[in-house]
C-alpha atoms as a PDB file:
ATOM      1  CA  UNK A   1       0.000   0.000   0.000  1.00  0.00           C
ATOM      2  CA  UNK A   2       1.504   3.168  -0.655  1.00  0.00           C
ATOM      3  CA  UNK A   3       1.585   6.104   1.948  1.00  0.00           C
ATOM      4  CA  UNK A   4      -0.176   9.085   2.958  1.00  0.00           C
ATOM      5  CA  UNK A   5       2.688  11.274   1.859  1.00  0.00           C
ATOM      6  CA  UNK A   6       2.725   9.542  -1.774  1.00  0.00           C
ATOM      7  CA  UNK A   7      -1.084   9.610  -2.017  1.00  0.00           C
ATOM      8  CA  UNK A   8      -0.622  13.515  -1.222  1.00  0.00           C
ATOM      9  CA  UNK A   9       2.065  13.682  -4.382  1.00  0.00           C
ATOM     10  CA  UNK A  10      -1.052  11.912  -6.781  1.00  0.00           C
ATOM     11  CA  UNK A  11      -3.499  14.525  -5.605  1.00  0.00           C
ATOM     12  CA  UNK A  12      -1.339  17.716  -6.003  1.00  0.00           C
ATOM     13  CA  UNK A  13      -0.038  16.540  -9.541  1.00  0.00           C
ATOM     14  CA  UNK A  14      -3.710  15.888 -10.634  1.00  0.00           C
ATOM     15  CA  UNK A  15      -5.163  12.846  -9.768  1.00  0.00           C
ATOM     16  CA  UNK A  16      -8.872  12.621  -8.783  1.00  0.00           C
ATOM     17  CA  UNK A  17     -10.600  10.104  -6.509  1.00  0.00           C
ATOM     18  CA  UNK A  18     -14.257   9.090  -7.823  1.00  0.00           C
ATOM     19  CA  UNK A  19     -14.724   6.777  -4.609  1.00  0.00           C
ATOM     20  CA  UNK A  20     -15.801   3.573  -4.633  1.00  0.00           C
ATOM     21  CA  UNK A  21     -17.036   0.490  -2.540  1.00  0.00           C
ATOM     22  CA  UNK A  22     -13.732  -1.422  -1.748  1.00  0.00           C
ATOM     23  CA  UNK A  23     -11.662   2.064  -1.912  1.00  0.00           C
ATOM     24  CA  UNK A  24      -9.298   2.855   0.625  1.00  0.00           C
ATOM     25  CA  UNK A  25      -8.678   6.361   2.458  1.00  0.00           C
ATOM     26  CA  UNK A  26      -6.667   8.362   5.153  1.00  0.00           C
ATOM     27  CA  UNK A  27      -7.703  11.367   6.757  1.00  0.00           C
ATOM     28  CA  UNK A  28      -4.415  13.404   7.353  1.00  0.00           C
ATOM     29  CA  UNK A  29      -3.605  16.252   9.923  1.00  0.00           C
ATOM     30  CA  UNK A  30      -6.567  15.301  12.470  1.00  0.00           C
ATOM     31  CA  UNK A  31      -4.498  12.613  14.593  1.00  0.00           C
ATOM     32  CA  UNK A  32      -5.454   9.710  12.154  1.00  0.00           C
ATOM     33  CA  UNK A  33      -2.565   9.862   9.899  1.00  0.00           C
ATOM     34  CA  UNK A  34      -1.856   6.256  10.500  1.00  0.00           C
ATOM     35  CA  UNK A  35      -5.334   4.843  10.287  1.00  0.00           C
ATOM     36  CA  UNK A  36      -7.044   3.397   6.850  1.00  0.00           C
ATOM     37  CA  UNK A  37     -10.280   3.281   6.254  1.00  0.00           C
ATOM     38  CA  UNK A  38     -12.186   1.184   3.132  1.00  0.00           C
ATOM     39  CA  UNK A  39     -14.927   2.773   1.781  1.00  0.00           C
ATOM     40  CA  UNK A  40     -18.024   0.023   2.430  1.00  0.00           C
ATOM     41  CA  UNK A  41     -21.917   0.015   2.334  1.00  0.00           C
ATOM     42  CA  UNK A  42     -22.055  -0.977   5.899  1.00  0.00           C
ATOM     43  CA  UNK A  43     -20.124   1.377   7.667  1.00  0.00           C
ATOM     44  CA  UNK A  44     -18.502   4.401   5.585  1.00  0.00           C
ATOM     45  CA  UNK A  45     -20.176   5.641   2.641  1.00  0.00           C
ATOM     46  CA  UNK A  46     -20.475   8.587   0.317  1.00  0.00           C
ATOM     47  CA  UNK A  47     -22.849  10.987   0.887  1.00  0.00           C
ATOM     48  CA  UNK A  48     -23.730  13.737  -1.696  1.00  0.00           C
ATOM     49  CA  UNK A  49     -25.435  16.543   0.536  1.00  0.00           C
ATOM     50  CA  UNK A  50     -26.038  20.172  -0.373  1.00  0.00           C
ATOM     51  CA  UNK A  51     -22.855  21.445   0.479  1.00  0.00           C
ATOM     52  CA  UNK A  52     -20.886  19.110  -1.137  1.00  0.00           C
ATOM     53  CA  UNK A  53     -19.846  15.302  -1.167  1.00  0.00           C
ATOM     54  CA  UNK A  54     -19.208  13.999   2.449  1.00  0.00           C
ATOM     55  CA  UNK A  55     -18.076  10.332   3.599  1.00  0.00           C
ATOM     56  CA  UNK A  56     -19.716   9.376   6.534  1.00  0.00           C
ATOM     57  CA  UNK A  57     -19.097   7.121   9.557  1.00  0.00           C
ATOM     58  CA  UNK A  58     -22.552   5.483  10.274  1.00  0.00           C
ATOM     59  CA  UNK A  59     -22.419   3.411  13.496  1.00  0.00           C
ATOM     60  CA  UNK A  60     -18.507   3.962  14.088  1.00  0.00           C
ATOM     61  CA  UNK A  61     -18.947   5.308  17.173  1.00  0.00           C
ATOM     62  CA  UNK A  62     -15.517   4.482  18.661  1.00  0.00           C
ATOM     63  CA  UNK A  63     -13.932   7.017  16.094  1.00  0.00           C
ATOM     64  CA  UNK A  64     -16.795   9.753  17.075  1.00  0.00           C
ATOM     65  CA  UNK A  65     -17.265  10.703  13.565  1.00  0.00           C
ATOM     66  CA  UNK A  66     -20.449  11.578  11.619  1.00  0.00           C
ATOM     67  CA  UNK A  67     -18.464  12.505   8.102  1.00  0.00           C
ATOM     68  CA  UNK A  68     -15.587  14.300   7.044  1.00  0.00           C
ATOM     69  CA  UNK A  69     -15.461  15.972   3.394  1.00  0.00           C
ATOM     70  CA  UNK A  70     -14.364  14.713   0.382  1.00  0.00           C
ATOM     71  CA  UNK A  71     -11.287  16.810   0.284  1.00  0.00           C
ATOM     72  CA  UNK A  72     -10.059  16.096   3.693  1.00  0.00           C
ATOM     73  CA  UNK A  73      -9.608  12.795   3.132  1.00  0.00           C
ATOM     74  CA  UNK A  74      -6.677  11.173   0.373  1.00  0.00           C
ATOM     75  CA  UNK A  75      -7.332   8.229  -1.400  1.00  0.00           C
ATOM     76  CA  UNK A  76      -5.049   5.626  -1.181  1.00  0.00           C
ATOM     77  CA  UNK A  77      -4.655   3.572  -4.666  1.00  0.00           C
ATOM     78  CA  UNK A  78      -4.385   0.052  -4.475  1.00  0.00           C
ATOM     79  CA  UNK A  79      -1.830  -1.786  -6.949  1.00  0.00           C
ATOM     80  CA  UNK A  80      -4.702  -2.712  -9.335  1.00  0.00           C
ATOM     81  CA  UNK A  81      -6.154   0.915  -9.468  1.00  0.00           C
ATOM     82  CA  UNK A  82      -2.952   2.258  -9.815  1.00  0.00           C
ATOM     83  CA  UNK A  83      -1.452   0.035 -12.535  1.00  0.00           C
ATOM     84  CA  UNK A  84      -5.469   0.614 -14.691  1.00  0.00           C
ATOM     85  CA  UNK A  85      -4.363   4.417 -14.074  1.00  0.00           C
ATOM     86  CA  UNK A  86      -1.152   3.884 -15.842  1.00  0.00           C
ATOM     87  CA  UNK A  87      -3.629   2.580 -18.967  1.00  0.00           C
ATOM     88  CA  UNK A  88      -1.798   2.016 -22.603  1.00  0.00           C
ATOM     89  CA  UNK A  89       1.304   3.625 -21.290  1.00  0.00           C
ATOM     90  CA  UNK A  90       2.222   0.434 -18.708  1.00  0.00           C
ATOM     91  CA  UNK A  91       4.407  -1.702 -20.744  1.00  0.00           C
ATOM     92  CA  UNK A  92       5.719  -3.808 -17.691  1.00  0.00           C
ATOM     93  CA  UNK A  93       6.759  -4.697 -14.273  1.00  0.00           C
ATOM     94  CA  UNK A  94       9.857  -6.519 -13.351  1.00  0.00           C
ATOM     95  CA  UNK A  95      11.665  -7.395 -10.336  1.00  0.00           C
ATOM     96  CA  UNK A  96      15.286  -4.898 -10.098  1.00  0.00           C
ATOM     97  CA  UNK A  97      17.863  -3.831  -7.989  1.00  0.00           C
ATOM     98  CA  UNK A  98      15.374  -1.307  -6.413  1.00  0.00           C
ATOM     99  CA  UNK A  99      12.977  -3.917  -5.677  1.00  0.00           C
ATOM    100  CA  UNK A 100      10.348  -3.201  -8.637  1.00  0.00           C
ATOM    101  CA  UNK A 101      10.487  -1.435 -12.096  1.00  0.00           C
ATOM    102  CA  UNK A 102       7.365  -0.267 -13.591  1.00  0.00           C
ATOM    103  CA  UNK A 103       7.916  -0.081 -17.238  1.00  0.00           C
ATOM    104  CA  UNK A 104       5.971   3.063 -19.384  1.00  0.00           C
ATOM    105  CA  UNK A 105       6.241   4.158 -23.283  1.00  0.00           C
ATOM    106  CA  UNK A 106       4.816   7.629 -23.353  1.00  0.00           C
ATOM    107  CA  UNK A 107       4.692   8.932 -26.896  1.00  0.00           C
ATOM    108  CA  UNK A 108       7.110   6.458 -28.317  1.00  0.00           C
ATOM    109  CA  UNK A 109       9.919   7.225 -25.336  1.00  0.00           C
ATOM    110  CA  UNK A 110       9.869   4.343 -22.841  1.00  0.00           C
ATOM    111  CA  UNK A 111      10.893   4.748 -18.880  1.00  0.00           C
ATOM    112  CA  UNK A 112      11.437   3.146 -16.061  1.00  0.00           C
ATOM    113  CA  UNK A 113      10.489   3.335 -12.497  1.00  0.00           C
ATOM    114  CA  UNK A 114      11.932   1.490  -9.632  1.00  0.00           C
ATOM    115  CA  UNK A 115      11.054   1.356  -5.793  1.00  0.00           C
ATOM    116  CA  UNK A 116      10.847  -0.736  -3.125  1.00  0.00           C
ATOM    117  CA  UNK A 117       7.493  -1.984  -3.532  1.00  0.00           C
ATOM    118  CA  UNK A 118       5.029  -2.967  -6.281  1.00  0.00           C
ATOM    119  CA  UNK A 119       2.329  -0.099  -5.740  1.00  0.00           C
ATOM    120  CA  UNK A 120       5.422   2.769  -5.350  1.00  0.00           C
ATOM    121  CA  UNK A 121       6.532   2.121  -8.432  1.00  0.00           C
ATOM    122  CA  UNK A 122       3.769   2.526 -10.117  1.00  0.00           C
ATOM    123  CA  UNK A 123       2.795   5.081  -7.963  1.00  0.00           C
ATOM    124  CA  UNK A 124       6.271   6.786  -9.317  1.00  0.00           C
ATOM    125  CA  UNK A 125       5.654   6.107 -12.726  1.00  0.00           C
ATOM    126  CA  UNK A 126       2.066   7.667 -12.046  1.00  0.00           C
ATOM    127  CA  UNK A 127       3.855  10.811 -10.807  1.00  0.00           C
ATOM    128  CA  UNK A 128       5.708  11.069 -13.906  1.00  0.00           C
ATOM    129  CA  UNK A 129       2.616  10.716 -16.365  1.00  0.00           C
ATOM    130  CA  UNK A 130       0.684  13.202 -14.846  1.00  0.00           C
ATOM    131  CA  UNK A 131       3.142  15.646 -14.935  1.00  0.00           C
ATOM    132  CA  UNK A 132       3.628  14.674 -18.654  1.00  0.00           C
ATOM    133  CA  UNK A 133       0.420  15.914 -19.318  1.00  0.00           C
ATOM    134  CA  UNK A 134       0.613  19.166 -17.621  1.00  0.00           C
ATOM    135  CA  UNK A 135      -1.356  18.292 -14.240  1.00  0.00           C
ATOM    136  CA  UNK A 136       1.434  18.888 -12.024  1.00  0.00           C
ATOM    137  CA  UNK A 137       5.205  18.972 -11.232  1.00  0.00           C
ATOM    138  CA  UNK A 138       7.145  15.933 -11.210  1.00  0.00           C
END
């Protein structure tokens, strides 16, 4: 799974969350940095209310939360998501000396990624498209 900090780097360069069952989230900078939560239709759902999209807490009474706002909260892309992100770019993914290369031919020039783990390095290469197409820095 990659990290809050990571997740953080997707949003500012561009990426958007359209959240789904199964999804998981953090909610940074209100003392639950280190907590995940998976978006599910028996506890934590989204709610679309007149001020805006909310997620709420129904019957999690041990975190004494009733929702939190859509853009409090940072998605956290699984390997899957991420690697159906990378789309027609993603040519492959290899064990290396980093620990995994991600693989991606943008426009006829291919690159690599490496990291430590599966989802970073796609996460990485990630990073890099979006800033190909403008969305962000690198």
């Amino acid at each position: 799974m990659i990290g809050v900090h990571l997740a953080q780097q997707l949003r500012e360069a561009g990426l958007t969350w359209k959240p789904a069952l199964g999804d998981r989230f953090a909610i940074p900078d209100r003392d639950l940095d280190d907590e995940v939560f998976v978006l599910s239709n028996m506890t934590i759902e989204v709610h679309t209310m007149p001020e805006g999209r909310v997620i709420g807490f129904n019957g999690t009474t041990e975190w004494a939360l009733d929702d939190v706002e859509l853009d409090e909260t940072v998605w956290l892309p699984r390997e899957d998501q991420l690697r159906e992100l990378l789309g027609g770019t993603f040519r492959s993914l290899r064990r290396g000396p980093a620990g995994y290369e991600v693989l991606v031919d943008l426009l006829g020039e291919e690159r690599s990624f490496g990291e430590e783990t599966v989802e970073g390095a796609y996460a990485a290469a990630l990073l890099h498209l979006l800033a190909a197409a403008g969305a962000g820095p690198e």
